[in-house]
PDB file of N, CA and C in Angstrom:
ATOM      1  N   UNK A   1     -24.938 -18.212  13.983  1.00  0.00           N
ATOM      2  CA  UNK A   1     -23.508 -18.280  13.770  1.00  0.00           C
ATOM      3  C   UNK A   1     -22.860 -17.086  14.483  1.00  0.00           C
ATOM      4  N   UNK A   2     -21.920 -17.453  15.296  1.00  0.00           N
ATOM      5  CA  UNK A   2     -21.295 -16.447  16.099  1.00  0.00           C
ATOM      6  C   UNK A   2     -20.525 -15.143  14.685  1.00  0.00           C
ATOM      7  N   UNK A   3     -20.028 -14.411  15.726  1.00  0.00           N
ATOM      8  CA  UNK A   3     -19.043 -13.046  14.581  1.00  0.00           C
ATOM      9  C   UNK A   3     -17.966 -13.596  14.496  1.00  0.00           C
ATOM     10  N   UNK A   4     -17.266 -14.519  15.611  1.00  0.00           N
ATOM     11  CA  UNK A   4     -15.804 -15.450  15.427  1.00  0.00           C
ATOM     12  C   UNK A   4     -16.071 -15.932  14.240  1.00  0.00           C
ATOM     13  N   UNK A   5     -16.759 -17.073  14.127  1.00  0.00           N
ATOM     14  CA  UNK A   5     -17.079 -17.726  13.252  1.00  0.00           C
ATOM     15  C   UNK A   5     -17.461 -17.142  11.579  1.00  0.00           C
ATOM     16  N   UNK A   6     -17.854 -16.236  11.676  1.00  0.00           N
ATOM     17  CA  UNK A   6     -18.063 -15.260  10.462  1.00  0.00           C
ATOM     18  C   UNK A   6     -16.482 -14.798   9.889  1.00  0.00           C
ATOM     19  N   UNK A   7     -15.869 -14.057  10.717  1.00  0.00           N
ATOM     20  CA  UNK A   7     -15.002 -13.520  10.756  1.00  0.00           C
ATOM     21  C   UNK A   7     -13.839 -15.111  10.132  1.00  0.00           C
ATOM     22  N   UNK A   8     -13.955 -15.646  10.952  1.00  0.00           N
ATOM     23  CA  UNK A   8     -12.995 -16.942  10.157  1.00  0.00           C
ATOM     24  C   UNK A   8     -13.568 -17.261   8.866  1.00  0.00           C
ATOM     25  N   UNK A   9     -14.825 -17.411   8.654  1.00  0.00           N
ATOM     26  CA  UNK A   9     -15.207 -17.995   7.276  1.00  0.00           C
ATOM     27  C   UNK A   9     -15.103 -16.967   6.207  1.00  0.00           C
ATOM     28  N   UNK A  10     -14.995 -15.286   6.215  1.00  0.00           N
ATOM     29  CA  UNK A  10     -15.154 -14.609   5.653  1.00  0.00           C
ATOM     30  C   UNK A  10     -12.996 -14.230   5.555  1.00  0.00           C
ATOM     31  N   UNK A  11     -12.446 -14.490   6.521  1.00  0.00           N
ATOM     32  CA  UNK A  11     -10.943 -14.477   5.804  1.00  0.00           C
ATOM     33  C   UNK A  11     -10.582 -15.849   4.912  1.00  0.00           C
ATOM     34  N   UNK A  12     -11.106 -16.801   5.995  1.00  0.00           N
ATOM     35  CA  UNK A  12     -10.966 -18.042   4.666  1.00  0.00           C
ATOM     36  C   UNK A  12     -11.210 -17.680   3.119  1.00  0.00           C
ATOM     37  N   UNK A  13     -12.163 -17.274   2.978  1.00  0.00           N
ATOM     38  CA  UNK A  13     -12.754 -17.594   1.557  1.00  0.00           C
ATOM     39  C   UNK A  13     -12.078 -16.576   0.928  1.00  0.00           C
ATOM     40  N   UNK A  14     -12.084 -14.900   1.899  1.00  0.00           N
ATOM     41  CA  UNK A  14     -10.867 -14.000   0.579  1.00  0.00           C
ATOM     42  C   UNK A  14      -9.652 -14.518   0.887  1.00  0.00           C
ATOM     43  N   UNK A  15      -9.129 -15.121   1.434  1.00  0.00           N
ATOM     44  CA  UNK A  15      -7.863 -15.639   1.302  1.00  0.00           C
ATOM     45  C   UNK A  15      -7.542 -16.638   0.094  1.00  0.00           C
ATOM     46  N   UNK A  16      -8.542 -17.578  -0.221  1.00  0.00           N
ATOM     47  CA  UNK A  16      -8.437 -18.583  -0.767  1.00  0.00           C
ATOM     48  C   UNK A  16      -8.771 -18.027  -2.413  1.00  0.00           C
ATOM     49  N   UNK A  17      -9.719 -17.143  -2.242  1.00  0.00           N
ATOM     50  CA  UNK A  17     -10.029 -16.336  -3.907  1.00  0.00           C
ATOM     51  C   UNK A  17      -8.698 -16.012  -4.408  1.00  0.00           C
ATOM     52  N   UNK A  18      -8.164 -15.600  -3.320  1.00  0.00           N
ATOM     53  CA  UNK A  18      -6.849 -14.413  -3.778  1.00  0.00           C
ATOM     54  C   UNK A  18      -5.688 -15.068  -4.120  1.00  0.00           C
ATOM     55  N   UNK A  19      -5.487 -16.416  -3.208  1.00  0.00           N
ATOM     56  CA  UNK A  19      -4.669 -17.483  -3.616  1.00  0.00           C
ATOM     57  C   UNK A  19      -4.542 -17.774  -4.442  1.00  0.00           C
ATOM     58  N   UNK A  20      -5.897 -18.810  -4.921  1.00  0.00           N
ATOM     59  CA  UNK A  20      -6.055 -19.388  -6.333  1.00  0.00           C
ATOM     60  C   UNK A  20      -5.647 -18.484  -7.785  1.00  0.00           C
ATOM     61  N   UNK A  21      -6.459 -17.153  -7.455  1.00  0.00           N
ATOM     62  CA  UNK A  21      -6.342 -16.520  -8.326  1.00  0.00           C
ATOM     63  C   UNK A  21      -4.729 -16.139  -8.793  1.00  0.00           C
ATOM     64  N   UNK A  22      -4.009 -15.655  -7.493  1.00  0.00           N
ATOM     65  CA  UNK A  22      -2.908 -15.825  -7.593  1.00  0.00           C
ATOM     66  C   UNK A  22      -2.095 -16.650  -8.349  1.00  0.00           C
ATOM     67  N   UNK A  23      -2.507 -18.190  -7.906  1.00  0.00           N
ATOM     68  CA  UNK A  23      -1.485 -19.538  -8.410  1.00  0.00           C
ATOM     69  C   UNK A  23      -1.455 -19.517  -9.892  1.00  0.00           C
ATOM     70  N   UNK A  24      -2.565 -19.198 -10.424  1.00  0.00           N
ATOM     71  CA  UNK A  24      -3.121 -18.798 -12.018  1.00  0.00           C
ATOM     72  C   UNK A  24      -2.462 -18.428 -12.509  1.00  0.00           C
ATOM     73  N   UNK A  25      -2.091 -16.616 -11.877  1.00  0.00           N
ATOM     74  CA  UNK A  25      -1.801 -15.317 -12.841  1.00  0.00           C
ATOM     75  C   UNK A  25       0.089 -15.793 -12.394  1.00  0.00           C
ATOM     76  N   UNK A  26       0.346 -16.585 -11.135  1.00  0.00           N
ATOM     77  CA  UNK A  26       1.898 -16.382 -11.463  1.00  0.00           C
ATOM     78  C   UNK A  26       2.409 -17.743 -12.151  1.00  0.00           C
ATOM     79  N   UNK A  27       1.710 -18.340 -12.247  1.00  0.00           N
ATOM     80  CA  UNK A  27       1.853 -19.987 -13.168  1.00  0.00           C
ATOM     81  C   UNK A  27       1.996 -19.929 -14.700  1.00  0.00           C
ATOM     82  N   UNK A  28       0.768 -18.632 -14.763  1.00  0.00           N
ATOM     83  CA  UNK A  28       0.771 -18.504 -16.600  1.00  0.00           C
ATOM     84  C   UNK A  28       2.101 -17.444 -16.743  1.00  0.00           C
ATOM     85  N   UNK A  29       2.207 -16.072 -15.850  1.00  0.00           N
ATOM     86  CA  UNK A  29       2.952 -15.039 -16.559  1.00  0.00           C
ATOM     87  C   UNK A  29       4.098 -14.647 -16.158  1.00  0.00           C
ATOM     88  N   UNK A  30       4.305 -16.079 -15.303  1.00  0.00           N
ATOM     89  CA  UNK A  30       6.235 -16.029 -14.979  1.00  0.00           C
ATOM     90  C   UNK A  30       6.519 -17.429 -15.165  1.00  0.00           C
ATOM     91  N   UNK A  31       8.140 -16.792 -15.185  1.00  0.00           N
ATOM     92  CA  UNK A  31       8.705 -18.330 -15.448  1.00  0.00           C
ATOM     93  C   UNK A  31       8.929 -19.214 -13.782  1.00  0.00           C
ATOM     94  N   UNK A  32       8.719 -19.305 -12.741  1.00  0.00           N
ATOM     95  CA  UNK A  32       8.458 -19.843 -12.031  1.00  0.00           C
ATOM     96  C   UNK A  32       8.007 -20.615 -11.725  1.00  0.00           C
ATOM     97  N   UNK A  33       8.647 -21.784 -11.286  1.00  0.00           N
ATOM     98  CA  UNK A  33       8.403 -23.820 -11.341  1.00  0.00           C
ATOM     99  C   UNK A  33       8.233 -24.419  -9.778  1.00  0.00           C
ATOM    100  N   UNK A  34       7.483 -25.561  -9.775  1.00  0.00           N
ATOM    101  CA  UNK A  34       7.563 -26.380  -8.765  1.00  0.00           C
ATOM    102  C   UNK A  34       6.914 -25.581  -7.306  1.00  0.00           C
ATOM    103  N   UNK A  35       7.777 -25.790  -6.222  1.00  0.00           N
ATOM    104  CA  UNK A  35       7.592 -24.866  -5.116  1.00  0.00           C
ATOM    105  C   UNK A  35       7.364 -23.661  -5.152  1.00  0.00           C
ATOM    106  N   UNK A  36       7.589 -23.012  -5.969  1.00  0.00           N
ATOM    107  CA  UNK A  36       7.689 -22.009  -5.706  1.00  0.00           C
ATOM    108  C   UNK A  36       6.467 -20.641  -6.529  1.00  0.00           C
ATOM    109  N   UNK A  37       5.986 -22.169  -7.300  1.00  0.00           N
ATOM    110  CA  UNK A  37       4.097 -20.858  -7.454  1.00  0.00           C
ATOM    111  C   UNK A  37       3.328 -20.590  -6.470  1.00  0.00           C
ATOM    112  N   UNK A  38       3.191 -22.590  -5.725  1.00  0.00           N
ATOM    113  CA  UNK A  38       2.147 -21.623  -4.595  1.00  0.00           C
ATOM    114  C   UNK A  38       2.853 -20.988  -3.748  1.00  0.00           C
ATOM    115  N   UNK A  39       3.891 -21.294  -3.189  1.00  0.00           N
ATOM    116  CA  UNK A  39       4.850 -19.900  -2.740  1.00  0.00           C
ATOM    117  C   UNK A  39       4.506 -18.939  -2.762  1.00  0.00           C
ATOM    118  N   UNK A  40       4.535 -18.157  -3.941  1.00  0.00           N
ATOM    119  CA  UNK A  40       4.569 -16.866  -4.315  1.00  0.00           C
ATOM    120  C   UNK A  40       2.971 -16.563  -4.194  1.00  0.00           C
ATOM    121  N   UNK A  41       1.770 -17.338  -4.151  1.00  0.00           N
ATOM    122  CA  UNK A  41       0.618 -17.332  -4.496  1.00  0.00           C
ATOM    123  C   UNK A  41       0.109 -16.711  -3.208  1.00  0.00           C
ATOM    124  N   UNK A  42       0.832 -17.590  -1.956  1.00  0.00           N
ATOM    125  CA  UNK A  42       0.744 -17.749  -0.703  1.00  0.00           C
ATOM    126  C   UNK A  42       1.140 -16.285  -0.470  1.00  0.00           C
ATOM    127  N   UNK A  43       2.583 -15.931  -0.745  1.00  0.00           N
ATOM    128  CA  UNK A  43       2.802 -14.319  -0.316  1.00  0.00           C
ATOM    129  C   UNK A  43       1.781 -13.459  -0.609  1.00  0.00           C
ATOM    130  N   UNK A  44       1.185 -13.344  -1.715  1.00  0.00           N
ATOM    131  CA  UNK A  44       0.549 -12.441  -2.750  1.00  0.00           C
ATOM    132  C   UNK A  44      -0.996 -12.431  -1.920  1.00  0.00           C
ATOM    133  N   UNK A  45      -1.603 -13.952  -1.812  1.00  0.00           N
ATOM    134  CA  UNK A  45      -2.817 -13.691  -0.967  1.00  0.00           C
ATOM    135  C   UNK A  45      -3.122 -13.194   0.130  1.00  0.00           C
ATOM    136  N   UNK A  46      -1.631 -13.774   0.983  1.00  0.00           N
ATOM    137  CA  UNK A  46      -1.438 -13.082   2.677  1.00  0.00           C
ATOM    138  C   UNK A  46      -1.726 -11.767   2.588  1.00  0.00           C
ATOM    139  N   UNK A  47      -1.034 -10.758   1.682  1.00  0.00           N
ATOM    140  CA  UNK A  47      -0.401  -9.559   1.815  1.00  0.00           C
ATOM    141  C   UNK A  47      -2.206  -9.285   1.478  1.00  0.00           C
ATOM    142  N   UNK A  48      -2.620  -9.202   0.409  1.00  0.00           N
ATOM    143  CA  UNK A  48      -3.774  -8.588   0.024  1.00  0.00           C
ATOM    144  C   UNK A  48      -5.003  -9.163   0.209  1.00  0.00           C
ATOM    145  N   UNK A  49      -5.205 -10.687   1.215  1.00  0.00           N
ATOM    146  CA  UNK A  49      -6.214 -10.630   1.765  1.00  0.00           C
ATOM    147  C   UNK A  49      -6.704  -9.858   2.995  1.00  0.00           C
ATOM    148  N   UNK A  50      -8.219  -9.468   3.126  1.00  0.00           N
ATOM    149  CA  UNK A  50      -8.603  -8.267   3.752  1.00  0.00           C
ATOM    150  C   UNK A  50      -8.489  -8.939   4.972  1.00  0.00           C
ATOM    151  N   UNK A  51      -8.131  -8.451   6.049  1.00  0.00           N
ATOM    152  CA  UNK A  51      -8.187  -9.080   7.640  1.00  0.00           C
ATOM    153  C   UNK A  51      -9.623  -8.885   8.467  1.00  0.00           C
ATOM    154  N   UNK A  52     -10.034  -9.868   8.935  1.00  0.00           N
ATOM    155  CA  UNK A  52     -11.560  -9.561   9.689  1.00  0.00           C
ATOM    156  C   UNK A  52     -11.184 -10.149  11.680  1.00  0.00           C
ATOM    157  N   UNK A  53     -11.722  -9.339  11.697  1.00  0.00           N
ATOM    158  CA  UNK A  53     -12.201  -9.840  13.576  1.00  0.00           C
ATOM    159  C   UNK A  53     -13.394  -9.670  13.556  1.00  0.00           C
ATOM    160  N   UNK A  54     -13.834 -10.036  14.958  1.00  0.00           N
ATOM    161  CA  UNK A  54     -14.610  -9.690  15.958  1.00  0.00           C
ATOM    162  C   UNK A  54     -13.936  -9.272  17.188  1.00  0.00           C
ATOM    163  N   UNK A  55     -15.370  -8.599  17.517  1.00  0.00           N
ATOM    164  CA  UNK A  55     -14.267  -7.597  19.068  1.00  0.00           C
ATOM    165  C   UNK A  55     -15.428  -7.300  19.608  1.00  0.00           C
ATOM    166  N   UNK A  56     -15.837  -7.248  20.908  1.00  0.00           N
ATOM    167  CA  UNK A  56     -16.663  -7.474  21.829  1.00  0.00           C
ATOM    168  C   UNK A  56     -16.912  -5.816  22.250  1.00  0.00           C
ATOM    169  N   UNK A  57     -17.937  -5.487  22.122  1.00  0.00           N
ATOM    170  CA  UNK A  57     -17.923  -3.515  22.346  1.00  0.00           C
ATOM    171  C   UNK A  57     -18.752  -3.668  23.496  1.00  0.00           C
ATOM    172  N   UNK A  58     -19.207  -2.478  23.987  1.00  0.00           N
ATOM    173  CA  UNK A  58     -20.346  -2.068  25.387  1.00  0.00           C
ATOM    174  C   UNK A  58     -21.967  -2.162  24.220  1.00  0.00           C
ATOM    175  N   UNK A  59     -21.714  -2.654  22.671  1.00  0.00           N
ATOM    176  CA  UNK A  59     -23.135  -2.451  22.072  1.00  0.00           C
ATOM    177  C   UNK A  59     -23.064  -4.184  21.830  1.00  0.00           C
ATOM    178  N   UNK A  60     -22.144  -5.191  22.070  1.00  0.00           N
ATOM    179  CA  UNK A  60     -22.495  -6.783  21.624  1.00  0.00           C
ATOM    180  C   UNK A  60     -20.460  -6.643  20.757  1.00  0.00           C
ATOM    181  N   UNK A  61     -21.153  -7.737  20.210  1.00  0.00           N
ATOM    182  CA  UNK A  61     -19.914  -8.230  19.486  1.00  0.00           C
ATOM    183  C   UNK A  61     -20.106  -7.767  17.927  1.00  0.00           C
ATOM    184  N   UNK A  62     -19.001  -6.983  17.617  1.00  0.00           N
ATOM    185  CA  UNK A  62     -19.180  -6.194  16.328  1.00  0.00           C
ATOM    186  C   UNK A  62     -17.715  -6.962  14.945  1.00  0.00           C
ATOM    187  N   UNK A  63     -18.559  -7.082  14.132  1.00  0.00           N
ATOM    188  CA  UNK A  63     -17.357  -7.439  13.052  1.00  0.00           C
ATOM    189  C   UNK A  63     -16.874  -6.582  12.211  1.00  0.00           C
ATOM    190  N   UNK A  64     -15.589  -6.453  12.091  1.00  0.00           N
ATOM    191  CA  UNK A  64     -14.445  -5.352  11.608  1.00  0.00           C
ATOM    192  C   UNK A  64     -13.946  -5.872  10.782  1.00  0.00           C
ATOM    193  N   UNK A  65     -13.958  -5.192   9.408  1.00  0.00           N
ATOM    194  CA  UNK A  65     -12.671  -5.674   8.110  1.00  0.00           C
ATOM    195  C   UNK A  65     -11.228  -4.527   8.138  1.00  0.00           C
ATOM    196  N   UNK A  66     -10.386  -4.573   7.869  1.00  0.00           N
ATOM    197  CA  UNK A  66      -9.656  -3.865   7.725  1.00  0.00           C
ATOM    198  C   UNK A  66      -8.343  -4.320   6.418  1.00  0.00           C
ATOM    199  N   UNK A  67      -8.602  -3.308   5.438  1.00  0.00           N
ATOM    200  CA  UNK A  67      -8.088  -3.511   4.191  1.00  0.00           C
ATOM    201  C   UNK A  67      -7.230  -2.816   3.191  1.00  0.00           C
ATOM    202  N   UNK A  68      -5.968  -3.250   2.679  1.00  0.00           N
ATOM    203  CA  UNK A  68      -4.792  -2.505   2.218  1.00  0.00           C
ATOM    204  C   UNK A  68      -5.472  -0.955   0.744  1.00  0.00           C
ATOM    205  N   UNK A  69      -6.393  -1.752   0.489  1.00  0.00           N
ATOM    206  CA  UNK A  69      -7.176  -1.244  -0.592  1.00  0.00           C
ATOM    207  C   UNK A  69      -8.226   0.100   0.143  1.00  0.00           C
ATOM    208  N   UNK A  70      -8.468  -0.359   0.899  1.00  0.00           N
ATOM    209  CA  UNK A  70      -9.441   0.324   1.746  1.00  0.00           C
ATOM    210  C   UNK A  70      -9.087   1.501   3.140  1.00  0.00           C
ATOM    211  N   UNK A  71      -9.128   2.750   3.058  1.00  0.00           N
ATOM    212  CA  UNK A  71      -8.434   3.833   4.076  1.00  0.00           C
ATOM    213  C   UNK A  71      -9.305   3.193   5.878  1.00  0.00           C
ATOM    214  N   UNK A  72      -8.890   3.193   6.404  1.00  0.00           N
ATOM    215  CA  UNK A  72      -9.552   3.031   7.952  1.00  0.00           C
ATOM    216  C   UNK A  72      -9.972   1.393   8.082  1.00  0.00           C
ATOM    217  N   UNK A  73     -10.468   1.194   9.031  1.00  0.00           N
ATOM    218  CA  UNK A  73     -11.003   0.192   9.730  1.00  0.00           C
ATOM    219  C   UNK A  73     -12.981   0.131   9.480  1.00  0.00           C
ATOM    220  N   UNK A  74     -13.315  -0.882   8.955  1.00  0.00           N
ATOM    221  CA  UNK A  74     -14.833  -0.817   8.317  1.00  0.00           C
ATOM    222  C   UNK A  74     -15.145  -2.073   9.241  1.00  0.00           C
ATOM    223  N   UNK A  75     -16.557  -1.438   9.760  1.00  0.00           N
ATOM    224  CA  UNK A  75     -17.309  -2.475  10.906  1.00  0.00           C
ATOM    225  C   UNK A  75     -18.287  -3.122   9.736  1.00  0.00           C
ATOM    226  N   UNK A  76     -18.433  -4.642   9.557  1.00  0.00           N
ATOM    227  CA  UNK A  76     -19.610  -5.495   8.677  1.00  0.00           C
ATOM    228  C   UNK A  76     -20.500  -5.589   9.317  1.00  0.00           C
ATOM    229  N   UNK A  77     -21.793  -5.971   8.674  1.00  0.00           N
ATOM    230  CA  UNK A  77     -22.813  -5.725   9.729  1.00  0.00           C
ATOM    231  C   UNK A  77     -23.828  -6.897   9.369  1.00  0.00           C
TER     232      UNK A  77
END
């Protein structure tokens, strides 16, 4: 499996944790209807899911997270 490919499957899935989890916590503990949970679910996951690449170095192709929670730029390995 390529690092592209990593890198997409590994924002997918924290994106989608963070979502769901999201749709949950703003469904039960606001008053907010219809459009506008996953809405808000959608903002909430964007903002605080972790961002991943790949990026091609002089050592191969290296995978990078970079995260609001987290100080600097972290290479996965």
């Amino acid at each position: 499996m390529s690092k592209k490919t990593k890198a997409f499957i590994f924002q997918l899935l924290s994106f989608a944790v963070l979502f769901f989890t999201a749709r949950y916590l703003v469904a039960t503990f606001t008053t907010l209807t219809g459009f506008w949970i996953p809405f808000a679910a959608f903002i909430v996951g964007t903002i605080l899911a972790p961002k991943f690449q790949a990026v091609k170095t002089k050592d191969g192709e290296k995978l990078f997270m970079k995260w609001i929670f987290l100080k600097g730029i972290r290479e996965i390995k």
